[in-house]
PDB file of N, CA and C in Angstrom:
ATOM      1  N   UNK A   1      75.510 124.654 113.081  1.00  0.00           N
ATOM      2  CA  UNK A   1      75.831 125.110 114.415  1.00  0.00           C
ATOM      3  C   UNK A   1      74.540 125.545 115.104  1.00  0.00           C
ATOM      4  N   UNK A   2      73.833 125.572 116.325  1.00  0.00           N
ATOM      5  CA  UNK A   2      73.155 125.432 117.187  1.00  0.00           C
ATOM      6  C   UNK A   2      73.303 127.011 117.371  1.00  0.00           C
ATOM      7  N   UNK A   3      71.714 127.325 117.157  1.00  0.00           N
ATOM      8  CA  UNK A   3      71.879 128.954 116.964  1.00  0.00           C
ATOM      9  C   UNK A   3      72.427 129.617 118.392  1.00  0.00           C
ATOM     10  N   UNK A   4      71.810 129.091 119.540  1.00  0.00           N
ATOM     11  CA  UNK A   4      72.233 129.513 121.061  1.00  0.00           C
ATOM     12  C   UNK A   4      73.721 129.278 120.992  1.00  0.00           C
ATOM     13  N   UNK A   5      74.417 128.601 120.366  1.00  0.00           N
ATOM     14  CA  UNK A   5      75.613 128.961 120.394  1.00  0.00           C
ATOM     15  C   UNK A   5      76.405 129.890 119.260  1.00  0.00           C
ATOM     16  N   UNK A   6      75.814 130.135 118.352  1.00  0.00           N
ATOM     17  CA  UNK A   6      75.904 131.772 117.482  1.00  0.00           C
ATOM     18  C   UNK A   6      75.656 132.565 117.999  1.00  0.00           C
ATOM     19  N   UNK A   7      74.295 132.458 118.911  1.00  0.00           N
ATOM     20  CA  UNK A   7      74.733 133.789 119.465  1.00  0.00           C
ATOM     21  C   UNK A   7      75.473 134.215 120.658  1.00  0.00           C
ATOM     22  N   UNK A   8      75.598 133.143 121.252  1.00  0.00           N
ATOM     23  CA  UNK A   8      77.135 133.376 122.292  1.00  0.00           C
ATOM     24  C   UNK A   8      78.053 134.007 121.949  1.00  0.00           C
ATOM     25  N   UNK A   9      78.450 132.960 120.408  1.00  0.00           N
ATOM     26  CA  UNK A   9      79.615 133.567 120.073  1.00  0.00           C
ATOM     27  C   UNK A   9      79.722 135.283 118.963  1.00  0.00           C
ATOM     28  N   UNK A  10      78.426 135.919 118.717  1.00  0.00           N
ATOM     29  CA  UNK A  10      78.089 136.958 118.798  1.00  0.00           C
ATOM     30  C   UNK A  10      78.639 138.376 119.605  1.00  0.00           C
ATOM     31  N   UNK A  11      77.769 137.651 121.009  1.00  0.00           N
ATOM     32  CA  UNK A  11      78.167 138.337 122.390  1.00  0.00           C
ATOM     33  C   UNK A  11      79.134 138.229 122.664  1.00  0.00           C
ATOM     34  N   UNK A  12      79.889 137.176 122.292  1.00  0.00           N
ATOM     35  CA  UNK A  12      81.326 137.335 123.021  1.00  0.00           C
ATOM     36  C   UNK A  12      82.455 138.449 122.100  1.00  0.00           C
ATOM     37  N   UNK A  13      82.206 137.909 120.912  1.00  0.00           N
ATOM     38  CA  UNK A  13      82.879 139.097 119.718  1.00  0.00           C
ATOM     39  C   UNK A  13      82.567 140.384 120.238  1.00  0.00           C
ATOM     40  N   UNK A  14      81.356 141.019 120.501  1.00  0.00           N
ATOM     41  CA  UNK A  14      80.959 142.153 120.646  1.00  0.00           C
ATOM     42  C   UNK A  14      81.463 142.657 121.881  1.00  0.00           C
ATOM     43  N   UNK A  15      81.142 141.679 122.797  1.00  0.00           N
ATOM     44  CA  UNK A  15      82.036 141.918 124.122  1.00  0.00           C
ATOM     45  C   UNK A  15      83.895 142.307 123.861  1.00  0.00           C
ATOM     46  N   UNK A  16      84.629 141.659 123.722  1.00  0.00           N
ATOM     47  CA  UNK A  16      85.834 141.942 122.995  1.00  0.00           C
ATOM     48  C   UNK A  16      86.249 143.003 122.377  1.00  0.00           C
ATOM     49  N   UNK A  17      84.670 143.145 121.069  1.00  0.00           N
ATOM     50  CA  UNK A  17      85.284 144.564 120.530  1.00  0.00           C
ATOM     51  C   UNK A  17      85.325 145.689 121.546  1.00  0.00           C
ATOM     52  N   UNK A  18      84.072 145.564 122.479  1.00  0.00           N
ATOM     53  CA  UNK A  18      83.868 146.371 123.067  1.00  0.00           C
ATOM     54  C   UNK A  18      85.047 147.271 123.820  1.00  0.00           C
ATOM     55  N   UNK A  19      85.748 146.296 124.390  1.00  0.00           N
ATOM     56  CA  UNK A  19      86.699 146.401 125.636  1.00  0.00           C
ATOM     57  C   UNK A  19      87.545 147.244 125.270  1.00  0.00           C
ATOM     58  N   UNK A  20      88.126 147.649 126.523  1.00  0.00           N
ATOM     59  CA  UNK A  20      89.659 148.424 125.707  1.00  0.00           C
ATOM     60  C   UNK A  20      90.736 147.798 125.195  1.00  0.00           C
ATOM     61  N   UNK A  21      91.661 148.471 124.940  1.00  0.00           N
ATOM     62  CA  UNK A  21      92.827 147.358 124.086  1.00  0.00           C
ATOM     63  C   UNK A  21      93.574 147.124 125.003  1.00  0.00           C
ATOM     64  N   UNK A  22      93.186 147.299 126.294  1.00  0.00           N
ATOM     65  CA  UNK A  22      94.440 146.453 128.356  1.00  0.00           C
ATOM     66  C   UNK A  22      93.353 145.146 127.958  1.00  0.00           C
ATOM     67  N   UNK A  23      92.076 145.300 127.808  1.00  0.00           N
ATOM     68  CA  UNK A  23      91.176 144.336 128.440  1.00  0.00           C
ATOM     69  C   UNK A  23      91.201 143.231 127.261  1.00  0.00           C
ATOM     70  N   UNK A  24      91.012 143.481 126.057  1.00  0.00           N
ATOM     71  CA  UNK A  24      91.589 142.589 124.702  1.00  0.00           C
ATOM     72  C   UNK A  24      92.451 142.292 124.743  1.00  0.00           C
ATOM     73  N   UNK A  25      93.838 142.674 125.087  1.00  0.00           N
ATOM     74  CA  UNK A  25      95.127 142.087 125.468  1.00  0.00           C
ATOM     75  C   UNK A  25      95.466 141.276 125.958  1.00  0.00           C
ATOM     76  N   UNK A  26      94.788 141.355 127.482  1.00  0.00           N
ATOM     77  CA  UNK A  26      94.950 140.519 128.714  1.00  0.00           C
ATOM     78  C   UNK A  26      94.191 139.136 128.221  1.00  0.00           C
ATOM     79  N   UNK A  27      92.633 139.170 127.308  1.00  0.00           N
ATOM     80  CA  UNK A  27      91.907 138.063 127.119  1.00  0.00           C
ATOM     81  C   UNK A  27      91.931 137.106 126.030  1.00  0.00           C
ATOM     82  N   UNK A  28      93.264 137.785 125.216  1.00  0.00           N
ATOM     83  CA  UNK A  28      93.624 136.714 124.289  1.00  0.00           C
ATOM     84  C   UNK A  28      95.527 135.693 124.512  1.00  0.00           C
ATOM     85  N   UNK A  29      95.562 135.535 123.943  1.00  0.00           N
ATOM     86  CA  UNK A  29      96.980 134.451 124.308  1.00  0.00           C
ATOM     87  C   UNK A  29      98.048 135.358 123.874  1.00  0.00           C
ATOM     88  N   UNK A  30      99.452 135.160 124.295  1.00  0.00           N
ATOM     89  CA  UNK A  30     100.021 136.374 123.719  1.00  0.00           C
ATOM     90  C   UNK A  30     100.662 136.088 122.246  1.00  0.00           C
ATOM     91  N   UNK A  31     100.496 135.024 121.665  1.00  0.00           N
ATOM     92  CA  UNK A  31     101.155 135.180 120.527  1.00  0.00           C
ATOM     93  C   UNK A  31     100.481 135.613 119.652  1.00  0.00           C
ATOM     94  N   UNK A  32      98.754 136.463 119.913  1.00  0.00           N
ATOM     95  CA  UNK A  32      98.323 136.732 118.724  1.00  0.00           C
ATOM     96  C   UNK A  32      98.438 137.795 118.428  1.00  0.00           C
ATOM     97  N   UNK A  33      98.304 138.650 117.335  1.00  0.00           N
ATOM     98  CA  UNK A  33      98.093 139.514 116.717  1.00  0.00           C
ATOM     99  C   UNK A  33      96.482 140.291 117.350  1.00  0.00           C
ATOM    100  N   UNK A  34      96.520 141.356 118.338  1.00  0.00           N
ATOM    101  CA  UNK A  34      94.985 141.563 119.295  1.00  0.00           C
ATOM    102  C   UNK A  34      94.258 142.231 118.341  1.00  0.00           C
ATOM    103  N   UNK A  35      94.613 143.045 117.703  1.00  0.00           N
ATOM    104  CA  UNK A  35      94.097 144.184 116.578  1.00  0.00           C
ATOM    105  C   UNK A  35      93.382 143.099 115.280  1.00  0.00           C
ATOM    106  N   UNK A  36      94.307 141.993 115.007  1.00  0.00           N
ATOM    107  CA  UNK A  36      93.521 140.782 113.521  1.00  0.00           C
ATOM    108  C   UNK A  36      92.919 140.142 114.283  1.00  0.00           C
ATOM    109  N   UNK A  37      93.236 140.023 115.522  1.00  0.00           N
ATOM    110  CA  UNK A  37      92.429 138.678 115.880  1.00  0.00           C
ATOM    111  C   UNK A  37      91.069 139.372 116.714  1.00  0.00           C
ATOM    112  N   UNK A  38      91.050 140.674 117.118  1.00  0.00           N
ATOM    113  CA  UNK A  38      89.548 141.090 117.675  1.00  0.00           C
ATOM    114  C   UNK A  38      89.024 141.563 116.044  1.00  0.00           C
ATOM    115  N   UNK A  39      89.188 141.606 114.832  1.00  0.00           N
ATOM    116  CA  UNK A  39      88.364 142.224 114.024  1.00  0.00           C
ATOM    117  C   UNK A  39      88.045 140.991 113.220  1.00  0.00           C
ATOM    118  N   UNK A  40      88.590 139.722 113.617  1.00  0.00           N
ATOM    119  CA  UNK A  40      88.924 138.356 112.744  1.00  0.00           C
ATOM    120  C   UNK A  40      87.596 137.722 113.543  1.00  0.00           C
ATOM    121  N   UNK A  41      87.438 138.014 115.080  1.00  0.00           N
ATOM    122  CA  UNK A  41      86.576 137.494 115.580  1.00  0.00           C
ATOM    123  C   UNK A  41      85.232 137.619 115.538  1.00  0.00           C
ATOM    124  N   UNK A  42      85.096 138.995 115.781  1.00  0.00           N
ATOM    125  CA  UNK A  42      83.663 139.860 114.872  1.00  0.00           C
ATOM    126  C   UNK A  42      83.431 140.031 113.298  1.00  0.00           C
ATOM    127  N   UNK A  43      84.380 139.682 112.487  1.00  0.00           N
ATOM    128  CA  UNK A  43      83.626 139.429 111.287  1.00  0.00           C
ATOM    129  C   UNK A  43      83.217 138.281 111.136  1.00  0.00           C
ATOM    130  N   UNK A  44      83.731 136.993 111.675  1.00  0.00           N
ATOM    131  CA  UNK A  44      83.605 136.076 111.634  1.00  0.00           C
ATOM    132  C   UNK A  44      82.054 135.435 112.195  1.00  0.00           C
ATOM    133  N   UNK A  45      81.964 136.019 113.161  1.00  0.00           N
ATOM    134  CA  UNK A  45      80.501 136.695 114.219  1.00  0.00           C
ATOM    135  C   UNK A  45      79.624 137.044 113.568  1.00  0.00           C
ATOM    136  N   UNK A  46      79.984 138.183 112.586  1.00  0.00           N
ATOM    137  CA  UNK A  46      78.891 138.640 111.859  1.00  0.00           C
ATOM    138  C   UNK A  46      78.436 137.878 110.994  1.00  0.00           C
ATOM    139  N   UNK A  47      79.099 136.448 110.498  1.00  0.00           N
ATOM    140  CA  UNK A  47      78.637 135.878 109.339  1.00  0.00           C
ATOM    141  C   UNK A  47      77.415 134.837 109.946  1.00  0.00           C
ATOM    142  N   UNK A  48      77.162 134.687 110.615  1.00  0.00           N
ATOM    143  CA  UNK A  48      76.361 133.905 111.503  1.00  0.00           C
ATOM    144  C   UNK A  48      74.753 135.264 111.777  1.00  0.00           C
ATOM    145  N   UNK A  49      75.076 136.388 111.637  1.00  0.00           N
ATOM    146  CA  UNK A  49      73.640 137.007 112.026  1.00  0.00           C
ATOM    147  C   UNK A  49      72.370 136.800 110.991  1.00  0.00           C
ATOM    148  N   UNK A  50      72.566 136.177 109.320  1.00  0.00           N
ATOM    149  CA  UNK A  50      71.473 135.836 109.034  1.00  0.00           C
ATOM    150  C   UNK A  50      70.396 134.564 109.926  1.00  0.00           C
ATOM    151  N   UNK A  51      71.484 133.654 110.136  1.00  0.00           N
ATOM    152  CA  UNK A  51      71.187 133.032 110.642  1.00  0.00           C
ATOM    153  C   UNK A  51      70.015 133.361 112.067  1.00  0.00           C
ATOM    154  N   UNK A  52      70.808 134.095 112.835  1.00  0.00           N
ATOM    155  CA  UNK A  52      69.992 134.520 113.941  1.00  0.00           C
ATOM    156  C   UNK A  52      69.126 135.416 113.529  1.00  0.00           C
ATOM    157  N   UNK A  53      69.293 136.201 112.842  1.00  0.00           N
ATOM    158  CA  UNK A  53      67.606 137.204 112.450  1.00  0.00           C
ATOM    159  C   UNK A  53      66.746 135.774 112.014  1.00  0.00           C
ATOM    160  N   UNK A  54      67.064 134.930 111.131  1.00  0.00           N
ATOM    161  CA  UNK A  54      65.814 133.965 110.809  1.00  0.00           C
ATOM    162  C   UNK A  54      65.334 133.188 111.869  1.00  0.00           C
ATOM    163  N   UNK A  55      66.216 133.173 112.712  1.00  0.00           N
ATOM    164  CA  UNK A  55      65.912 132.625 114.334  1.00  0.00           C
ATOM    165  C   UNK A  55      64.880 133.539 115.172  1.00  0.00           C
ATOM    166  N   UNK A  56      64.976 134.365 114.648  1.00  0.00           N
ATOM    167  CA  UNK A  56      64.102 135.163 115.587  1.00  0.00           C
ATOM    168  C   UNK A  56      64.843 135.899 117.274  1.00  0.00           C
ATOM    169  N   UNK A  57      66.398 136.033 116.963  1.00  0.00           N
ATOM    170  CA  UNK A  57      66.908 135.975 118.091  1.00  0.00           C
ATOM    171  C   UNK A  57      67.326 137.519 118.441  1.00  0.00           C
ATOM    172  N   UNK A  58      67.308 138.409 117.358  1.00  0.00           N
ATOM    173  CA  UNK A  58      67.569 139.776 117.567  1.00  0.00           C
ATOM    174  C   UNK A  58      66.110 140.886 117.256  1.00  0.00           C
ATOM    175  N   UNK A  59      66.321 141.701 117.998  1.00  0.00           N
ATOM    176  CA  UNK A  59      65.620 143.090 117.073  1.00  0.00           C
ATOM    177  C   UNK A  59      66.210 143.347 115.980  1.00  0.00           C
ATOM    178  N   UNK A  60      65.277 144.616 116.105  1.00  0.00           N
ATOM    179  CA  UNK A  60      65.236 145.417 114.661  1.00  0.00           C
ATOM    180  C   UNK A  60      66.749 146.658 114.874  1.00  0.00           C
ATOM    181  N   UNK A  61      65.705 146.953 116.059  1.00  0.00           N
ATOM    182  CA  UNK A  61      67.658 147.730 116.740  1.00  0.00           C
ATOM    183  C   UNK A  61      68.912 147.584 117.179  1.00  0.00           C
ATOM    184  N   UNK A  62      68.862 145.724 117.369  1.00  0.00           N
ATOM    185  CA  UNK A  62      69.691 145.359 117.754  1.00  0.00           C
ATOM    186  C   UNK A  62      70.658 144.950 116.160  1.00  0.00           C
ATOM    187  N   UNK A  63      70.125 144.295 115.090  1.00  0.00           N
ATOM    188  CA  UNK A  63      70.451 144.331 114.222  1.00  0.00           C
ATOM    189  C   UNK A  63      70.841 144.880 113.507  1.00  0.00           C
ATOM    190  N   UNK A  64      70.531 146.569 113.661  1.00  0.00           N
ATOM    191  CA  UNK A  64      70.871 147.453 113.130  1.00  0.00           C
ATOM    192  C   UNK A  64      72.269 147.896 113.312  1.00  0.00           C
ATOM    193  N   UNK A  65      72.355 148.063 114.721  1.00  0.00           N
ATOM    194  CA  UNK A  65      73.476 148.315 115.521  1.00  0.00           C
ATOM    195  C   UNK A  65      74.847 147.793 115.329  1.00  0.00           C
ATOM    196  N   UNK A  66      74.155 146.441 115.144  1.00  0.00           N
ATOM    197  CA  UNK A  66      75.206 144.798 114.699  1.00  0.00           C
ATOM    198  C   UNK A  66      76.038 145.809 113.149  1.00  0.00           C
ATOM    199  N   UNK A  67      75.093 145.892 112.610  1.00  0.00           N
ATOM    200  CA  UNK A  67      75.448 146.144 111.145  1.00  0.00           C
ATOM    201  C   UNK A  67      75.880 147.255 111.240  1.00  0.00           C
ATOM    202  N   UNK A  68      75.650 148.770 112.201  1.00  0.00           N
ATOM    203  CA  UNK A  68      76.276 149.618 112.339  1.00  0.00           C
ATOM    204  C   UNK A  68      77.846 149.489 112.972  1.00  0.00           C
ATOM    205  N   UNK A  69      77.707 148.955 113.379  1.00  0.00           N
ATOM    206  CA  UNK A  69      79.559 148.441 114.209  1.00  0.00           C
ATOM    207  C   UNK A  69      80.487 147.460 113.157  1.00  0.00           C
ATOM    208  N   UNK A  70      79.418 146.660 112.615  1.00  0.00           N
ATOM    209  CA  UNK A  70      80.474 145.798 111.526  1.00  0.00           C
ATOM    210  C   UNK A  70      81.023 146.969 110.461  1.00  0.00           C
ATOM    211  N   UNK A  71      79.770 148.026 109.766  1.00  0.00           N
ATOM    212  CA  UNK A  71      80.378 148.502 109.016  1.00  0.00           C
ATOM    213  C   UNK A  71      81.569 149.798 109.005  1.00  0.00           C
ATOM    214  N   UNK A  72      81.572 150.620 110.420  1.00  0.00           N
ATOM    215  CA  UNK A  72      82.378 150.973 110.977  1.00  0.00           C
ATOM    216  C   UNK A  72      83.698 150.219 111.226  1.00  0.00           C
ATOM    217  N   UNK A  73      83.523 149.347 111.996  1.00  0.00           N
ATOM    218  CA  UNK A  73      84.884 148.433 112.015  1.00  0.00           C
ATOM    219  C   UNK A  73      85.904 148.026 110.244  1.00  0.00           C
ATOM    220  N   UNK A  74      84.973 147.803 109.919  1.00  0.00           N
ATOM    221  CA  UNK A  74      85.191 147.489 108.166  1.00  0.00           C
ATOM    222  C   UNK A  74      86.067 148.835 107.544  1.00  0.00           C
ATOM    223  N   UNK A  75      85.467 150.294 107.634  1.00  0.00           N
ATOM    224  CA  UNK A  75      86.028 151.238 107.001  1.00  0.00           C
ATOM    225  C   UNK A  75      87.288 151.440 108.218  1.00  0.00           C
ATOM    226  N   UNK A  76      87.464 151.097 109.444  1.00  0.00           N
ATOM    227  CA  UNK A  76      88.733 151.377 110.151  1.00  0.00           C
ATOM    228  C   UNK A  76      89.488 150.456 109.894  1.00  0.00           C
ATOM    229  N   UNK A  77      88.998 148.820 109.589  1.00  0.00           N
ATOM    230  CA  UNK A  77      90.216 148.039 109.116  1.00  0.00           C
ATOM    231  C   UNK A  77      90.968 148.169 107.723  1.00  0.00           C
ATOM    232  N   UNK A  78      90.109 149.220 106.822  1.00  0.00           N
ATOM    233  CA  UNK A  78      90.452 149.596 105.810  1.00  0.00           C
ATOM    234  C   UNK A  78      91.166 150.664 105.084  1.00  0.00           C
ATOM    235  N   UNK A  79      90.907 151.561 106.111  1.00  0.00           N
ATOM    236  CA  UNK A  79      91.847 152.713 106.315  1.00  0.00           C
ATOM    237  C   UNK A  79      92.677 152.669 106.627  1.00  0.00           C
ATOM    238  N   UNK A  80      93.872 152.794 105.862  1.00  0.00           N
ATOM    239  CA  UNK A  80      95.101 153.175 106.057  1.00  0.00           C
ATOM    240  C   UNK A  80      95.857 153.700 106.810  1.00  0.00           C
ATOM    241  N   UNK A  81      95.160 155.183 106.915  1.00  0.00           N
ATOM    242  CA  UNK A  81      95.671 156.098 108.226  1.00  0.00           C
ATOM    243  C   UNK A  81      95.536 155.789 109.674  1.00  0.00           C
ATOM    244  N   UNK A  82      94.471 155.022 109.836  1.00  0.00           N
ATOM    245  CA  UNK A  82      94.259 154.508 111.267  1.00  0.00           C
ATOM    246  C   UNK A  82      94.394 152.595 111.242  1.00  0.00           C
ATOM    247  N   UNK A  83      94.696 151.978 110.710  1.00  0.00           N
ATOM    248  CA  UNK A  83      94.961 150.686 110.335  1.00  0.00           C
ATOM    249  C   UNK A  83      96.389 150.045 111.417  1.00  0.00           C
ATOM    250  N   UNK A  84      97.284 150.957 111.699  1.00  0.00           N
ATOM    251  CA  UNK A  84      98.199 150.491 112.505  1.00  0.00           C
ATOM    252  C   UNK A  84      98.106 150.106 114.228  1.00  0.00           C
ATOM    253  N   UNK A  85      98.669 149.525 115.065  1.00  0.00           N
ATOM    254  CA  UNK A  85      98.487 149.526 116.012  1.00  0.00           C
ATOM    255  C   UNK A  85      98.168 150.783 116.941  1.00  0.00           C
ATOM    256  N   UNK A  86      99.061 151.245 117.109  1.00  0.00           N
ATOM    257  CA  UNK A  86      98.727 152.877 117.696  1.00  0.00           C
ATOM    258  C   UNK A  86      97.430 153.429 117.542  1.00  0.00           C
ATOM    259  N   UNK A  87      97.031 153.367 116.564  1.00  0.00           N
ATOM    260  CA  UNK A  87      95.901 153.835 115.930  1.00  0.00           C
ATOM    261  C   UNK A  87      94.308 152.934 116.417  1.00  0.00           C
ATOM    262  N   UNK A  88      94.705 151.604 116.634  1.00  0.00           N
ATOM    263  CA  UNK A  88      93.726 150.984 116.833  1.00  0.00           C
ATOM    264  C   UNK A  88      93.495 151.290 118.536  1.00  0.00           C
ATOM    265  N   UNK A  89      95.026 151.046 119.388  1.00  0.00           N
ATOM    266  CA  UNK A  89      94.776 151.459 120.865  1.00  0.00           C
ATOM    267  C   UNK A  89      94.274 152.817 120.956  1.00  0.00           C
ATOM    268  N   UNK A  90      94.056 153.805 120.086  1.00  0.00           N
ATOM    269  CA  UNK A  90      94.126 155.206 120.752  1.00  0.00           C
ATOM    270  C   UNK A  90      93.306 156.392 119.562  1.00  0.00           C
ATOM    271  N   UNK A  91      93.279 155.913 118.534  1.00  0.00           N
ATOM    272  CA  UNK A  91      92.419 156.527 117.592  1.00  0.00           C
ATOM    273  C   UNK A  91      91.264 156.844 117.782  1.00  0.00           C
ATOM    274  N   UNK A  92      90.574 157.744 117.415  1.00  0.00           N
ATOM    275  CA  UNK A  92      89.038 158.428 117.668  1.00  0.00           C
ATOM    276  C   UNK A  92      88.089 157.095 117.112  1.00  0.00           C
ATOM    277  N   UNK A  93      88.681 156.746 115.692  1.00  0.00           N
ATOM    278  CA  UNK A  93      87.839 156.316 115.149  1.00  0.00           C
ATOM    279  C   UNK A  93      87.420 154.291 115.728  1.00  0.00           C
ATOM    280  N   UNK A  94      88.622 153.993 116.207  1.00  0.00           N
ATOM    281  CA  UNK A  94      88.561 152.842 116.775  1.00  0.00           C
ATOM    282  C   UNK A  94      87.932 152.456 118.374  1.00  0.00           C
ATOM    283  N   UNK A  95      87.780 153.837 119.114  1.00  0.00           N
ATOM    284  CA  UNK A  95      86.774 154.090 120.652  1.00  0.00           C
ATOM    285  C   UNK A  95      85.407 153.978 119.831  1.00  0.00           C
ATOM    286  N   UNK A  96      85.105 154.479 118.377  1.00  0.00           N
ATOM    287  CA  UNK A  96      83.919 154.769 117.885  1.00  0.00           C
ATOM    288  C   UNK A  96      83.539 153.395 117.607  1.00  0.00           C
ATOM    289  N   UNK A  97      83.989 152.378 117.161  1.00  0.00           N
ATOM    290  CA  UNK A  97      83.922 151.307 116.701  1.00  0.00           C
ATOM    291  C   UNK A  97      83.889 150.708 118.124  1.00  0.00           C
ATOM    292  N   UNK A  98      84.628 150.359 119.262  1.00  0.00           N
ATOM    293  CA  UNK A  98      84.188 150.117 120.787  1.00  0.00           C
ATOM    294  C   UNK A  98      82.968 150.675 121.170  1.00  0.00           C
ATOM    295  N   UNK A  99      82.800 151.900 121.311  1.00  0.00           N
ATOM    296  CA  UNK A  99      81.268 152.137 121.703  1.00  0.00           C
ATOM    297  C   UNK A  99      80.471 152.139 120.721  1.00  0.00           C
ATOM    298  N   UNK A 100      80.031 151.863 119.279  1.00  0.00           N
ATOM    299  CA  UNK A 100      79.124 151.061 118.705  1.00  0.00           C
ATOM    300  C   UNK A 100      78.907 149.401 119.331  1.00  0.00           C
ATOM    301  N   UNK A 101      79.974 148.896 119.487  1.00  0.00           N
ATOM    302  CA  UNK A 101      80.395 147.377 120.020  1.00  0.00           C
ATOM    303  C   UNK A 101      79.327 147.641 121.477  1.00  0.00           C
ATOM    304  N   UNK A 102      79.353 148.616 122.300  1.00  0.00           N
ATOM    305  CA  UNK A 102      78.691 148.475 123.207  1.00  0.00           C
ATOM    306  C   UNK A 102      76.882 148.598 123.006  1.00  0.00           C
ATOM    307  N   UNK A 103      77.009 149.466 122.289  1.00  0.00           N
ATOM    308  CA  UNK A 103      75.524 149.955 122.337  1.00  0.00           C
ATOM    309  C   UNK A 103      74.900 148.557 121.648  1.00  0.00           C
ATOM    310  N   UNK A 104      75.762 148.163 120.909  1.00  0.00           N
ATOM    311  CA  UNK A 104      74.700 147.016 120.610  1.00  0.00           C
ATOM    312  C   UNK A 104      74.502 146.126 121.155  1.00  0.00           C
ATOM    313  N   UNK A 105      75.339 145.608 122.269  1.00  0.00           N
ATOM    314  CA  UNK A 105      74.796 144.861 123.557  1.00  0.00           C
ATOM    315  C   UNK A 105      74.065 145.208 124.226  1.00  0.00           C
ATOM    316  N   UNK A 106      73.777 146.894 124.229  1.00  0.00           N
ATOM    317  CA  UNK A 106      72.608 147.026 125.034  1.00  0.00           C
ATOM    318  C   UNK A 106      71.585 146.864 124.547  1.00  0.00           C
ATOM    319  N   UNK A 107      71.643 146.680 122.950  1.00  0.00           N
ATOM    320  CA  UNK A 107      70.187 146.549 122.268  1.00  0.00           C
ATOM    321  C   UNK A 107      69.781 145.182 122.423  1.00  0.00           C
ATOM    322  N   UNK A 108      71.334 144.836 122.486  1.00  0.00           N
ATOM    323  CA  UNK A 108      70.769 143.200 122.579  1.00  0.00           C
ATOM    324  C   UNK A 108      70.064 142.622 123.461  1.00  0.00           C
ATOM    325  N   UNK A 109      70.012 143.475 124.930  1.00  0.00           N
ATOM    326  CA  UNK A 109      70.147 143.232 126.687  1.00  0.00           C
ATOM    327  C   UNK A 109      70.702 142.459 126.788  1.00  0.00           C
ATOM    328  N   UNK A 110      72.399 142.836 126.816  1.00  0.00           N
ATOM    329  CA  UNK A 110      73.226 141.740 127.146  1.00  0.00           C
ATOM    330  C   UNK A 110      74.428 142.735 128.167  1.00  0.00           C
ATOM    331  N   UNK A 111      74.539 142.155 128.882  1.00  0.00           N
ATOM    332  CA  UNK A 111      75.534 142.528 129.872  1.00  0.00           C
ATOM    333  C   UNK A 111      77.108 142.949 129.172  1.00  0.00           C
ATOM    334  N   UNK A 112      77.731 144.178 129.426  1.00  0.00           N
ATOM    335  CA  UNK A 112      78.866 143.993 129.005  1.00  0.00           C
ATOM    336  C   UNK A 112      80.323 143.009 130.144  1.00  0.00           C
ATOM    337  N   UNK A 113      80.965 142.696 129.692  1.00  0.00           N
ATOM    338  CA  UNK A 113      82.137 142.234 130.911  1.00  0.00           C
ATOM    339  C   UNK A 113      83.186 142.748 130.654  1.00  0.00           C
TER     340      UNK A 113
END
């Protein structure tokens, strides 16, 4: 795959996570599952960042960030207590996992939408 398009599809994951759960809702189809399919999209995202660090396409902070939000997202999809829907629209720990999602677009200098 054509790294400029890894990292699109990067930005776009990150964008997504970012959003709130009106704005993830509205931007996927309705038969999916928004909660598997925004954490299905960014892990999936993340498997592509060796790739782009050997590209030369991120920082050091931006990478970091990447890896700070994946691994956050990871312990909320894993947790039990906050694992349900409710929890993902409205939980402390899932805004925390959105604004990691942001900051690392800003490391990236990438526009949020």
């Amino acid at each position: 795959m054509d790294s400029k398009l890894q990292y699109k599809l990067l930005v776009e994951s990150l964008n997504l996570l970012a959003s709130s759960y009106e704005n993830q809702k509205n931007s996927l189809p309705d038969f999916t599952e928004v909660k598997d399919e925004i954490i299905a999209s960014f892990g999936d995202a993340f498997l592509l960042l060796p790739q782009l660090i050997e590209q030369d396409f991120l920082s050091k902070k931006a990478i970091a960030s990447i890896i700070r939000c994946f691994n956050w997202m990871e312990l909320a999809a894993r947790n039990d207590s906050v694992s349900d829907l409710e929890s993902f629209i409205n939980h402390e720990t899932w805004s925390k996992v959105r604004e990691l999602a942001g900051e690392a677009l800003k490391d990236m200098n990438e526009e949020r939408f």
